[in-house]
Protein backbone atom coordinates (compact mmCIF):
# COMPACT_ATOMS: atom_id res chain seq x y z
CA UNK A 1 8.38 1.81 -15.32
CA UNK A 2 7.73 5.71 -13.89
CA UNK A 3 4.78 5.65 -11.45
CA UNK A 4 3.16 9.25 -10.98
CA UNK A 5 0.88 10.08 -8.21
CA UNK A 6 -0.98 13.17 -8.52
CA UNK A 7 -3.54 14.94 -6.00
CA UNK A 8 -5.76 17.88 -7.06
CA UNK A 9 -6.90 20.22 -4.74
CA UNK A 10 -10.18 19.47 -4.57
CA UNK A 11 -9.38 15.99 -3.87
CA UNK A 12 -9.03 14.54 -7.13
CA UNK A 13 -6.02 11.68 -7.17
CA UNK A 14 -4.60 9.95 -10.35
CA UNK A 15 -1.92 6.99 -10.89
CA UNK A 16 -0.68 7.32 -13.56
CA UNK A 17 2.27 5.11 -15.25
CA UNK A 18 5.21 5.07 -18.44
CA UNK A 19 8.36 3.15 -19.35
CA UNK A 20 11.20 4.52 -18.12
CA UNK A 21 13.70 6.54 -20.24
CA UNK A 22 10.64 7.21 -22.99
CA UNK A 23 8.28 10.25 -23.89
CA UNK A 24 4.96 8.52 -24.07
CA UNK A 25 2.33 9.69 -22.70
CA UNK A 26 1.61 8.57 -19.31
CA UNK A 27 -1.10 5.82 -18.71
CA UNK A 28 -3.68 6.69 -16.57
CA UNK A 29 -3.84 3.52 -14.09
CA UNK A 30 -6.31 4.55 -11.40
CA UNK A 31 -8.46 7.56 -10.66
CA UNK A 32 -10.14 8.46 -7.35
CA UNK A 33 -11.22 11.34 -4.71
CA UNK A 34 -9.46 11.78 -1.42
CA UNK A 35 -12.15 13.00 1.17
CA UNK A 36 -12.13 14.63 4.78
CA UNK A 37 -13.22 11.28 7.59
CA UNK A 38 -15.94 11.21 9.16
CA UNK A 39 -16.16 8.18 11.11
CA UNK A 40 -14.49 7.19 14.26
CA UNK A 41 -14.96 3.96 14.06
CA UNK A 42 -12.01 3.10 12.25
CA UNK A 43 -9.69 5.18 13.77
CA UNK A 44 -10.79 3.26 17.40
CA UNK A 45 -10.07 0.15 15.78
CA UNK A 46 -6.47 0.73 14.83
CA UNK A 47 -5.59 1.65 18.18
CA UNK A 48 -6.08 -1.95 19.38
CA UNK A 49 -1.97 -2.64 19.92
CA UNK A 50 -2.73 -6.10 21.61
CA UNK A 51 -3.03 -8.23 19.73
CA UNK A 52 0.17 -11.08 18.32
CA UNK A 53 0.36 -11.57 14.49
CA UNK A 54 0.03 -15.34 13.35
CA UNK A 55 3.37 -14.52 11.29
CA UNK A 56 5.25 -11.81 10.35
CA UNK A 57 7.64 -11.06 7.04
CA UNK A 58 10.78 -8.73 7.74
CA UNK A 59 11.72 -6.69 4.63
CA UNK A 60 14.01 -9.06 3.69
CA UNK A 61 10.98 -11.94 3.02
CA UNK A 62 8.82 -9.44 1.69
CA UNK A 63 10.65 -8.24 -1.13
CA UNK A 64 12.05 -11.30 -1.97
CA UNK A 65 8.35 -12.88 -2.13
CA UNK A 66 6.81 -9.45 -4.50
CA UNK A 67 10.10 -10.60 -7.08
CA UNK A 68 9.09 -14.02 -6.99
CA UNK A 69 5.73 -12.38 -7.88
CA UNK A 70 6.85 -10.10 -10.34
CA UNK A 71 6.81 -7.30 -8.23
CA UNK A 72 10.04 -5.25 -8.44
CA UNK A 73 10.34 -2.73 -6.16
CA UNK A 74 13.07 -0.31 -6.52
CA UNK A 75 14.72 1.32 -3.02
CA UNK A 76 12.97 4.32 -3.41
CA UNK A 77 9.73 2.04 -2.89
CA UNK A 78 11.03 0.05 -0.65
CA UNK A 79 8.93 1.36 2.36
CA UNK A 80 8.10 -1.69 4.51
CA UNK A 81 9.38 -2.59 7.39
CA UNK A 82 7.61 -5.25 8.23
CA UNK A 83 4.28 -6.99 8.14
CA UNK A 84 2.41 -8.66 11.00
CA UNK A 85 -0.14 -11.22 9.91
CA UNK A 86 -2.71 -10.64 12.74
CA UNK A 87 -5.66 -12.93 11.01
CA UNK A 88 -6.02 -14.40 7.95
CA UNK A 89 -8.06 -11.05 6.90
CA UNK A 90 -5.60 -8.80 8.82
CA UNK A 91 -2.20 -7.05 8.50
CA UNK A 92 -0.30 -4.57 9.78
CA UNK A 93 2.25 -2.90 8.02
CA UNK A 94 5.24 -1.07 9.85
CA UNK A 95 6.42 1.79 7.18
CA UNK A 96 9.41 3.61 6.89
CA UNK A 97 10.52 6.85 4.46
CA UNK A 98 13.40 5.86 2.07
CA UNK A 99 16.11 7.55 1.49
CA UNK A 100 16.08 9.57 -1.59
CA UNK A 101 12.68 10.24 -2.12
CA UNK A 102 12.72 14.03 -1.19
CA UNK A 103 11.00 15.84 0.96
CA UNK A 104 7.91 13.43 2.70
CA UNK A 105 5.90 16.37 4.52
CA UNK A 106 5.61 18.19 0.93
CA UNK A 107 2.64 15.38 0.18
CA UNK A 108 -0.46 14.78 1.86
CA UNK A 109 0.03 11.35 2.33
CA UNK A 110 3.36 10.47 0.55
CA UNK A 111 3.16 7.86 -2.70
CA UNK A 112 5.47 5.73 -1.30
CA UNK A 113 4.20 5.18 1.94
CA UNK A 114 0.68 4.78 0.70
CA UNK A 115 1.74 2.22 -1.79
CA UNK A 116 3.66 0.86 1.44
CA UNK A 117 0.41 0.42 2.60
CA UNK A 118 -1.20 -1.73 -0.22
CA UNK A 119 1.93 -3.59 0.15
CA UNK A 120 0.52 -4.97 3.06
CA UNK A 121 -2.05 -7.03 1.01
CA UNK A 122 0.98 -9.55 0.09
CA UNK A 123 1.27 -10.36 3.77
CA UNK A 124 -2.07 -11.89 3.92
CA UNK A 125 -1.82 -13.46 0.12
CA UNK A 126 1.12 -15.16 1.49
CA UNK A 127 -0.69 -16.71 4.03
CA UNK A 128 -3.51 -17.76 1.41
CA UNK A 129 -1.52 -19.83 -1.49
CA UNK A 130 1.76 -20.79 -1.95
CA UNK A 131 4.40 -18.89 -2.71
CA UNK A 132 4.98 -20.65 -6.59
CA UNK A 133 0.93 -19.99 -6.74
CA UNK A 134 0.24 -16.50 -5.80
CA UNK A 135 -0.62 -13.66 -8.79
CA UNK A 136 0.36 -10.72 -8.44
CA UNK A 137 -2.33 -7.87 -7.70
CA UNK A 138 -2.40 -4.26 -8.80
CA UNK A 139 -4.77 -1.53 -7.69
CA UNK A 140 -7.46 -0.25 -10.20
CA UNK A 141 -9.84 1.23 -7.98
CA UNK A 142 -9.67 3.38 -4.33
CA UNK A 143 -13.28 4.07 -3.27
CA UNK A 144 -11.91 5.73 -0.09
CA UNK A 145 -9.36 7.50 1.17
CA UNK A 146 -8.86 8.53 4.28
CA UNK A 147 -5.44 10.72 5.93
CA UNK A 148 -6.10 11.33 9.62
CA UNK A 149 -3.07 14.37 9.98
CA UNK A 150 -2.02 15.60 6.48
CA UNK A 151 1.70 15.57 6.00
CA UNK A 152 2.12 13.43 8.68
CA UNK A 153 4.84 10.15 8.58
CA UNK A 154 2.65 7.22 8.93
CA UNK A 155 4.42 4.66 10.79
CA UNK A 156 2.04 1.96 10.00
CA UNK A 157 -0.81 0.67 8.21
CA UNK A 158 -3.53 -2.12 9.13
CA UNK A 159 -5.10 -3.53 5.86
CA UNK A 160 -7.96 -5.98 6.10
CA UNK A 161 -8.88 -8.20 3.35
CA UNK A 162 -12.54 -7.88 2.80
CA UNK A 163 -12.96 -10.30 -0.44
CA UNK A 164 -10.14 -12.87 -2.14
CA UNK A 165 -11.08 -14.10 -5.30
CA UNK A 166 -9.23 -15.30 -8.47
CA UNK A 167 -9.01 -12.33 -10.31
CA UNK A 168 -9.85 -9.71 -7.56
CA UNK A 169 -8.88 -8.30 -4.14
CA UNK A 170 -11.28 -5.50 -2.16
CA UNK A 171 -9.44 -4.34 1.02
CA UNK A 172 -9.97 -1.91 3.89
């Protein structure tokens, strides 16, 4: 499966999708608007470095745990470093760039390390269920958006699970 990530200029962003090795049209997965921040907030709470995870998943666990979900993620998405179970609702996600992908800084926030990021949310289902138990969760809808320094590396991301239900996920 292709996965294409597009960003208009006036903030527009679409995921799109199509098999590999086939001229079909691509499949529009997920639409949404990327939008300047306005709230500090957020940004205060990420710089709270204290705090010890409950468990943590090197690359090695992670990826193995997305196959056993389904989830096959080839090197060029292979972006995590590591996850850090900080509370059951709480993760933080040590990122990387792969090799291979081109060049990072041409993006605004790069596809791969933003899907690194959502990544993050199997860190906490892992915590939740068992592994033989857990589904498998795709993104349908981004309400917000927000890039701090465009073109910047992001060398981590802190997700927090706002709502865990049988057929739905809503995350921070």
């Amino acid at each position: 499966q292709l996965v294409r990530v597009a960003i208009e200029e006036d903030g527009r962003i679409a995921i799109g999708s199509r098999p590999r090795q086939h001229d079909l049209p691509w499949t529009n997965n997920a639409v949404g608007r990327v939008a300047r921040a306005h709230d500090d907030e957020l940004a205060a709470a990420l710089d709270d470095g204290d705090a010890m995870p409950l468990r943590s998943w090197d690359a090695e666990a992670h990826y193995s745990f997305a196959a056993a979900l389904g989830l096959s993620y080839g090197p060029q998405f292979r972006s995590v470093v590591r996850i850090d179970v900080l509370d059951e609702a709480c993760a933080d996600v040590a990122l990387r760039v792969p090799e291979g992908i081109g060049d990072p800084t041409a993006f605004v926030l790069h596809p791969v390390l933003f899907d690194g990021g959502l990544q993050g949310l199997l860190g906490l289902l892992r915590g939740r269920v068992a592994d033989d138990e857990a589904a498998a969760y795709l993104p349908v809808r981004i309400e917000r958006l927000t890039v701090r320094r465009p073109g910047a590396m992001p060398a981590s991301c802190t997700v927090w699970l706002v709502l865990a239900a049988a057929l739905a996920l809503v995350a921070d």
